[in-house]
N, C-alpha and C. Protein backbone atom coordinates (compact mmCIF):
# COMPACT_ATOMS: atom_id res chain seq x y z
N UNK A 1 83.76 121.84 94.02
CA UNK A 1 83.77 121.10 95.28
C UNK A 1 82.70 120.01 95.20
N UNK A 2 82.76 118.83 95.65
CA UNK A 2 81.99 117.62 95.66
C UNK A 2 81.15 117.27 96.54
N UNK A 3 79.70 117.31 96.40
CA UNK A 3 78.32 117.34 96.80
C UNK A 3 78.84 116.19 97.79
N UNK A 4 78.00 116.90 99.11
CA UNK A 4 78.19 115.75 100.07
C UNK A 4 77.76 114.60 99.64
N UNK A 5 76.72 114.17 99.39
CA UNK A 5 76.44 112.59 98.93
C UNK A 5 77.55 112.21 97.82
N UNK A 6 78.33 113.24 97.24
CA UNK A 6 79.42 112.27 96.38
C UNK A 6 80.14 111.75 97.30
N UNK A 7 81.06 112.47 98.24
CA UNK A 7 81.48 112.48 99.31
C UNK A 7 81.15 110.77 99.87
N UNK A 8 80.14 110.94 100.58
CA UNK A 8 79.61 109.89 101.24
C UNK A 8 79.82 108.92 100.10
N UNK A 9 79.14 108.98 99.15
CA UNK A 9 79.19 107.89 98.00
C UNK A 9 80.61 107.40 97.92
N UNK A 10 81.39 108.28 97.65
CA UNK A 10 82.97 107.80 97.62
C UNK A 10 83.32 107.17 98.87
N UNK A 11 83.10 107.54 99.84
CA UNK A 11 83.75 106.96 100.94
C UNK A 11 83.03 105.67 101.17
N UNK A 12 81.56 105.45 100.53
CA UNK A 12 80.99 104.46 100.89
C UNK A 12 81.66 102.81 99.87
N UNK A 13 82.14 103.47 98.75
CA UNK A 13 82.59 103.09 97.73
C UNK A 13 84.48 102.17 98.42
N UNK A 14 84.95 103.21 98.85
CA UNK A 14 85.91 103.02 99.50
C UNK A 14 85.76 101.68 100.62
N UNK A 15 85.07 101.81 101.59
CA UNK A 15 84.70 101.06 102.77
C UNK A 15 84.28 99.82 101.79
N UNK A 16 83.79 100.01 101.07
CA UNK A 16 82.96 98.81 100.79
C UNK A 16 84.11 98.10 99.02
N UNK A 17 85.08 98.42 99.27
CA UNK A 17 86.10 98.16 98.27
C UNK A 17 86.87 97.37 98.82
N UNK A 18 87.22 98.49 100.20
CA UNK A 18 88.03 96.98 101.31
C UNK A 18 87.54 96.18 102.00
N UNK A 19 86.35 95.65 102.39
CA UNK A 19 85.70 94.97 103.03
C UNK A 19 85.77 94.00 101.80
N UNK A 20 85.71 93.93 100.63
CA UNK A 20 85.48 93.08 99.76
C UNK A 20 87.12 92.51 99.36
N UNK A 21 87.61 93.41 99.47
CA UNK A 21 89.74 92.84 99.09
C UNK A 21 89.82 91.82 100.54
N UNK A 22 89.53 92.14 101.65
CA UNK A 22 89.43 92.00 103.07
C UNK A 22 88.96 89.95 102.71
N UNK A 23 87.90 90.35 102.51
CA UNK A 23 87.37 89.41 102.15
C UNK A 23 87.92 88.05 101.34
N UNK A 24 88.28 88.94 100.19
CA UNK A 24 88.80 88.12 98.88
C UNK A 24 90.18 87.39 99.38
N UNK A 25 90.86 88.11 100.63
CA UNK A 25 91.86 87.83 100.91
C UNK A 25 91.86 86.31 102.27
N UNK A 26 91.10 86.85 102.47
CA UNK A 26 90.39 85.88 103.86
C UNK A 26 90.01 84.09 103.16
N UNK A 27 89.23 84.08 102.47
CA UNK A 27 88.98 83.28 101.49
C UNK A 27 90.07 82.52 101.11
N UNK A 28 91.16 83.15 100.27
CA UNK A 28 92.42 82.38 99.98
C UNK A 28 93.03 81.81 100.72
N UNK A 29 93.16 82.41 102.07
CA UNK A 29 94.16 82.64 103.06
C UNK A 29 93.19 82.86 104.48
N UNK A 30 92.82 82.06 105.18
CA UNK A 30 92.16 81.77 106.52
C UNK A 30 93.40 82.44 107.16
N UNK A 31 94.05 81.86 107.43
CA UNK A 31 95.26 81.69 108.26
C UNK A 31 96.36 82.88 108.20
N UNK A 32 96.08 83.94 107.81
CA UNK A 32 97.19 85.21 107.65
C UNK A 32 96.85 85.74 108.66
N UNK A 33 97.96 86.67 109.42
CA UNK A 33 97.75 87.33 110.46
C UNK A 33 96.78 88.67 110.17
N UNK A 34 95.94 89.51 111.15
CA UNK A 34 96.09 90.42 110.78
C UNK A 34 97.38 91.74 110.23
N UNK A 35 98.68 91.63 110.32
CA UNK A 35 99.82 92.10 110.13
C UNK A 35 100.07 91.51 108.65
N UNK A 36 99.51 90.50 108.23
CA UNK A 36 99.92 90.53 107.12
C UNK A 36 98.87 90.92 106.03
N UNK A 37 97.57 90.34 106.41
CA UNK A 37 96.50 90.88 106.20
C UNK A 37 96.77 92.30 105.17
N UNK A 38 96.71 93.42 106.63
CA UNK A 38 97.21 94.74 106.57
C UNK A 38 98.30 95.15 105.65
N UNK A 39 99.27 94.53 105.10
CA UNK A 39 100.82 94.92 104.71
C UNK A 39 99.83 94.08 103.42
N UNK A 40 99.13 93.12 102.94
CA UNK A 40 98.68 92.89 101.57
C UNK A 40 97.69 94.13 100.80
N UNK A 41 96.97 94.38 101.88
CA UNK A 41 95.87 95.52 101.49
C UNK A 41 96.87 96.70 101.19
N UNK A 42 97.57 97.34 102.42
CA UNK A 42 97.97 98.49 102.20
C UNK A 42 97.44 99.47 102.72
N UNK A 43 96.96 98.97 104.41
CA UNK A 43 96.34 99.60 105.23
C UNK A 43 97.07 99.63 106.82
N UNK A 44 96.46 100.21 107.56
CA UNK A 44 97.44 100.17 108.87
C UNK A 44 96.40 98.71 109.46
N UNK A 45 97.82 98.13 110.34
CA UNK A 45 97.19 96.98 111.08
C UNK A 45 95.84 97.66 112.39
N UNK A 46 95.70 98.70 112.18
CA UNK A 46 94.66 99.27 113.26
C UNK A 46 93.46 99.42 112.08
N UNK A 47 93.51 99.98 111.26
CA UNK A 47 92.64 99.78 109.89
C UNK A 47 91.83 98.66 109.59
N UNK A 48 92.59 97.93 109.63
CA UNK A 48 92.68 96.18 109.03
C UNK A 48 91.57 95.71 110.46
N UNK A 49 91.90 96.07 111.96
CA UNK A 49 91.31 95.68 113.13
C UNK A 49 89.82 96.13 112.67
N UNK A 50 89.92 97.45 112.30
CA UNK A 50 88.06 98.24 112.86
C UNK A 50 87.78 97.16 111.41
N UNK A 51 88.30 97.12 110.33
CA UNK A 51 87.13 95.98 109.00
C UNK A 51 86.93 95.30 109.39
N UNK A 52 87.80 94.32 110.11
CA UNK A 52 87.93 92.89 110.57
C UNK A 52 86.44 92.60 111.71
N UNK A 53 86.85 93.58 112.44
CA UNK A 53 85.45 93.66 113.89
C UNK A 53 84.11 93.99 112.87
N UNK A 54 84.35 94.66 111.89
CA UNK A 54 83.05 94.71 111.51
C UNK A 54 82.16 93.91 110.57
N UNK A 55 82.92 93.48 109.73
CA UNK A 55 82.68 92.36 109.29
C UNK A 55 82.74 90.86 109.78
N UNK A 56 82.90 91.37 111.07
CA UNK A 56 82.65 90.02 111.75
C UNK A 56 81.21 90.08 112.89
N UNK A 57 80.97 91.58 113.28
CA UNK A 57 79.48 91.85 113.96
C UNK A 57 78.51 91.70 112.50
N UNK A 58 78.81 91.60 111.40
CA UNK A 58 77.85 92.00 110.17
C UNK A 58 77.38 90.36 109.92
N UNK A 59 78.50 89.19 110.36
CA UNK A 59 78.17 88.49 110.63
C UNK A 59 79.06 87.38 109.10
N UNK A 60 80.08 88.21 108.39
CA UNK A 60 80.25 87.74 107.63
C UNK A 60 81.80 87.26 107.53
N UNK A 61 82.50 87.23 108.72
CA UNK A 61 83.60 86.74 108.77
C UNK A 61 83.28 86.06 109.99
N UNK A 62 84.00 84.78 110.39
CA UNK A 62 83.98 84.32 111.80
C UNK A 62 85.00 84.14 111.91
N UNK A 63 85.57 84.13 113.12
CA UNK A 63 86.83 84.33 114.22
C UNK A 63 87.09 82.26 114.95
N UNK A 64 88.09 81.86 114.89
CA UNK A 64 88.80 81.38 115.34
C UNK A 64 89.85 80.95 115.81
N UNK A 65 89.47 80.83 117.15
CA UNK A 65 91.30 80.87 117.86
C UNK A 65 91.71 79.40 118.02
N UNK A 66 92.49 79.09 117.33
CA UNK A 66 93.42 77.96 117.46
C UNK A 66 94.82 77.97 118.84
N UNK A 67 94.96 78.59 119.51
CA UNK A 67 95.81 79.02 120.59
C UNK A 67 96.14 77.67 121.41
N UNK A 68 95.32 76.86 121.14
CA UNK A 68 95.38 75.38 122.07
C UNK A 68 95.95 74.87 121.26
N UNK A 69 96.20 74.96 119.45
CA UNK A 69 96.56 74.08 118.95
C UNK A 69 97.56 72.93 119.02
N UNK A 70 97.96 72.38 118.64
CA UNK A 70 99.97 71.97 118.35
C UNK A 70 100.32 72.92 117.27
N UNK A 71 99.54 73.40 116.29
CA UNK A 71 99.68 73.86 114.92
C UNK A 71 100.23 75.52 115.20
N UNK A 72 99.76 75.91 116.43
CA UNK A 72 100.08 77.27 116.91
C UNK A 72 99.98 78.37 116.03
N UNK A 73 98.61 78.63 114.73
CA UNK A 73 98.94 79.68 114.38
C UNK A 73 97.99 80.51 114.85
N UNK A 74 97.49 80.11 115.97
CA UNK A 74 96.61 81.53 116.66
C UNK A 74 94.94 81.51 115.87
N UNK A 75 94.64 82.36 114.89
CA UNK A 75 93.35 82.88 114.76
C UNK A 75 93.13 82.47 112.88
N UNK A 76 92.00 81.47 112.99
CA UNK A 76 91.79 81.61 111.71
C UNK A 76 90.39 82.16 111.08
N UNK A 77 90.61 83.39 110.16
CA UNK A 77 89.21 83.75 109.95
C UNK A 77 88.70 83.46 108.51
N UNK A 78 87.53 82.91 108.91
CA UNK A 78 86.42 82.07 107.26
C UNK A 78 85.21 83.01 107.09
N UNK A 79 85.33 82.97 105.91
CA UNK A 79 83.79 83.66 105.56
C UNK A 79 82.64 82.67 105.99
N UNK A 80 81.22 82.85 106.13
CA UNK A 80 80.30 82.45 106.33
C UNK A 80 79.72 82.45 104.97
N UNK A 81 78.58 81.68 105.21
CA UNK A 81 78.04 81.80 104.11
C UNK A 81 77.37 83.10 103.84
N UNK A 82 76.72 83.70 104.58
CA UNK A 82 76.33 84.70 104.45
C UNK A 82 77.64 85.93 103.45
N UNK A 83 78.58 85.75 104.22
CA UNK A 83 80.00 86.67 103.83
C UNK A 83 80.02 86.16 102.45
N UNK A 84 80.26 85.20 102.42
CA UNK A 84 80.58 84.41 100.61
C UNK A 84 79.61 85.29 100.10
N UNK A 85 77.63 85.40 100.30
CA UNK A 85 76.91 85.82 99.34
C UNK A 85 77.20 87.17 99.56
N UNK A 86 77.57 88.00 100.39
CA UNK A 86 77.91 89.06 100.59
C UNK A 86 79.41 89.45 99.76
N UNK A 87 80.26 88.69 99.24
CA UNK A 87 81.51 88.85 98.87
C UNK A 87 80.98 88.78 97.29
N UNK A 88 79.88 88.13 96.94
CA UNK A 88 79.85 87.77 95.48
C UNK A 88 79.11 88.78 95.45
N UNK A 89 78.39 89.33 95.97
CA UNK A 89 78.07 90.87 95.79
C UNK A 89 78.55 92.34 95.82
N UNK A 90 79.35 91.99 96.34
CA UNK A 90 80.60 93.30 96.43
C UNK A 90 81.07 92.66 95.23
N UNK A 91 81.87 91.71 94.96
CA UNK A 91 82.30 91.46 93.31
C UNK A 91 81.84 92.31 92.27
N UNK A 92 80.82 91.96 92.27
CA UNK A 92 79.64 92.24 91.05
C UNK A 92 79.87 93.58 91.28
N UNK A 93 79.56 94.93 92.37
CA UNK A 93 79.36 95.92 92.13
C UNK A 93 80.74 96.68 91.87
N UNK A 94 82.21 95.90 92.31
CA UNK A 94 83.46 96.43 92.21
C UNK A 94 83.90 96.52 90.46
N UNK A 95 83.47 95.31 90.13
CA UNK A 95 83.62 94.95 89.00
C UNK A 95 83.04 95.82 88.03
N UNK A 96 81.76 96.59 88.38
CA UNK A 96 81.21 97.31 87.79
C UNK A 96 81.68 98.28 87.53
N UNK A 97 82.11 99.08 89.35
CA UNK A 97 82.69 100.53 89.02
C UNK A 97 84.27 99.98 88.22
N UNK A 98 84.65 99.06 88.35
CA UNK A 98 86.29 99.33 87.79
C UNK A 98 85.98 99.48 86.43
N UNK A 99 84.93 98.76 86.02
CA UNK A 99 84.85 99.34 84.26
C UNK A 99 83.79 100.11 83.71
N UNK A 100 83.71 101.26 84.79
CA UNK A 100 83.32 102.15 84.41
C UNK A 100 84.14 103.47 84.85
N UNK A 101 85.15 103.12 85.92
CA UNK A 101 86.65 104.10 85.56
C UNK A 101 87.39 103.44 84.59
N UNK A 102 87.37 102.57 84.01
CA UNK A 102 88.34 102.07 82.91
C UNK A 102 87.67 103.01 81.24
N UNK A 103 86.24 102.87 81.11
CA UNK A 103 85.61 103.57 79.87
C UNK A 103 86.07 104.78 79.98
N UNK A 104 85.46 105.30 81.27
CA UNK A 104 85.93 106.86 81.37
C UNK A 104 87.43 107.34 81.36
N UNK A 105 88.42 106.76 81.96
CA UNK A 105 89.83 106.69 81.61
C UNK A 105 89.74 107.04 80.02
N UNK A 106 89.76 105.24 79.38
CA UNK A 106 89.39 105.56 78.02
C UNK A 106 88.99 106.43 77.73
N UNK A 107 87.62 107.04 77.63
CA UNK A 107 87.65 108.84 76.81
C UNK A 107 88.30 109.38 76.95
N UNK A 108 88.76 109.63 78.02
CA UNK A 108 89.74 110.88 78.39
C UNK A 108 90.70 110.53 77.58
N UNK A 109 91.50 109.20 77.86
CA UNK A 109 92.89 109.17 76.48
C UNK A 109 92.41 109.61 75.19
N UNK A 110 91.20 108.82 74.93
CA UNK A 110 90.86 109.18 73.34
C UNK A 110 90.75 110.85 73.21
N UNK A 111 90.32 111.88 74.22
CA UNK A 111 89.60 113.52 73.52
C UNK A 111 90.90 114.01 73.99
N UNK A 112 91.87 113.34 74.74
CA UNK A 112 93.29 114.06 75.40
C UNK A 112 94.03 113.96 73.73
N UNK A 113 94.12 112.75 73.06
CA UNK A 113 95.17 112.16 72.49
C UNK A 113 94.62 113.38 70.76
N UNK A 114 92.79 113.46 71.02
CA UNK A 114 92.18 114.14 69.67
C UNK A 114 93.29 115.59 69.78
N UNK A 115 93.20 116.13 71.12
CA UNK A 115 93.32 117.67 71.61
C UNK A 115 94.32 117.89 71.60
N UNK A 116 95.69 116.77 71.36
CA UNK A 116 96.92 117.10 71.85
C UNK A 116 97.75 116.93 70.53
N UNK A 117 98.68 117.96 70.28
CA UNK A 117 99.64 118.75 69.36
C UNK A 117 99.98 117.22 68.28
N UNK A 118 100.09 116.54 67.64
CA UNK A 118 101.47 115.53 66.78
C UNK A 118 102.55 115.87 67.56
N UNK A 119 103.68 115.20 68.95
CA UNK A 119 104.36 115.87 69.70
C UNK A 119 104.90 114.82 69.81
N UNK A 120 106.55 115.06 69.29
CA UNK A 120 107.41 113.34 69.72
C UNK A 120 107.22 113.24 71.00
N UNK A 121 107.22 111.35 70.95
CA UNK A 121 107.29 111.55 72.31
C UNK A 121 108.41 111.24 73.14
N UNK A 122 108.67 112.02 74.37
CA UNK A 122 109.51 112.36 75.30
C UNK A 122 110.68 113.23 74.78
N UNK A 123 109.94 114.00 73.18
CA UNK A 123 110.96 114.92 73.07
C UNK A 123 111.73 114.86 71.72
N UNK A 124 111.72 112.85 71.52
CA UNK A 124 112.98 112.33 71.50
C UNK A 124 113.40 113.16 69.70
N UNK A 125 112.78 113.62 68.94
CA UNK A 125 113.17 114.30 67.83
C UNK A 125 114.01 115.39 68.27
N UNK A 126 113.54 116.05 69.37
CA UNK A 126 114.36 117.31 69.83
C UNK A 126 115.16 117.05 70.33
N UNK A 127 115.45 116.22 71.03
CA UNK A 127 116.79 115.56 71.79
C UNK A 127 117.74 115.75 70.85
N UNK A 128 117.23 114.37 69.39
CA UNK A 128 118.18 113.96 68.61
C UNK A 128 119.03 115.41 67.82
N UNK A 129 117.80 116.25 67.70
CA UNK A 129 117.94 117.58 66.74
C UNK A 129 119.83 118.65 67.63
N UNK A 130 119.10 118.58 68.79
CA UNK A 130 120.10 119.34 69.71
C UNK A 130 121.61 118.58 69.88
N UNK A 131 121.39 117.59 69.77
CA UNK A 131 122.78 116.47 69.45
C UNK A 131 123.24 116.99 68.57
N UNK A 132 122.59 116.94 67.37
CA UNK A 132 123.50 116.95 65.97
C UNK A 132 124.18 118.58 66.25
C-alpha cells in the first residue's frame, strides 16, 4: 500500500500535470471553449471549471469576456506572464518525470524480455504447427 506522501505526491503530480496541458492548451488556443477545452484534455467540463478558477486566482490565466463583441466568441483566456514563467516550469518538471517513467518502463522491458521464455510471438509457430 502507498505511503501517504506518495499518495499526495501523485496526486500533486497529477494536478500539476493538468494545470500545465490546461495551460499548454490555452496558449495555442485563447479562444476554445471551456467544452472543448475539457473534451481535448479528457476531463469533465466541471473539472476543466475548478483548474480554470484556479489558475486564474493563482494569477496565471486571465479571463476575458468578449460578449459585446461583433466577433461573438464569448471568453478568451491568455496566460500572463507570470503563467508563461509558471508554464515553463511545469514543462521542465513534466518533462522530467516523463523520462523518468520512460527509463523505468525501459528496465522493466529489458529484465521482463532477460526473464521471459524464447516464446513465438502471439503463438504464431503454434498456430502454424496445429494447422499442419
Amino acid at each position: 500500500m502507498p505511503k501517504k506522501n506518495q499518495v499526495t505526491s501523485r496526486q500533486a503530480n497529477l494536478q500539476e500535470d493538468t494545470y500545465f496541458r490546461v495551460m499548454r492548451l490555452l496558449e495555442a488556443n485563447p479562444d476554445l471553449t471551456q467544452r472543448q477545452l475539457a473534451d481535448a484534455l479528457g476531463v469533465s467540463v466541471g473539472g476543466l471549471n475548478y483548474c480554470l478558477k484556479a489558475l486564474i486566482q493563482k494569477g496565471f490565466v486571465k479571463v476575458n469576456n468578449f460578449r459585446q463583441s461583433k466577433n461573438k466568441f464569448g471568453y478568451v483566456y491568455l496566460l500572463t506572464p507570470a503563467g508563461a514563467g509558471e508554464k515553463a516550469r511545469l514543462t521542465a518538471r513534466f518533462l522530467q518525470r516523463k523520462m523518468q517513467e520512460y527509463e523505468a518502463t525501459k528496465a522493466e522491458i529489458e529484465a521482463l524480455t532477460k526473464d521471459a521464455p524464447a516464446a513465438p510471438v502471439n503463438g504464431s509457430s503454434q498456430a502454424r504447427e496445429s494447422k499442419v
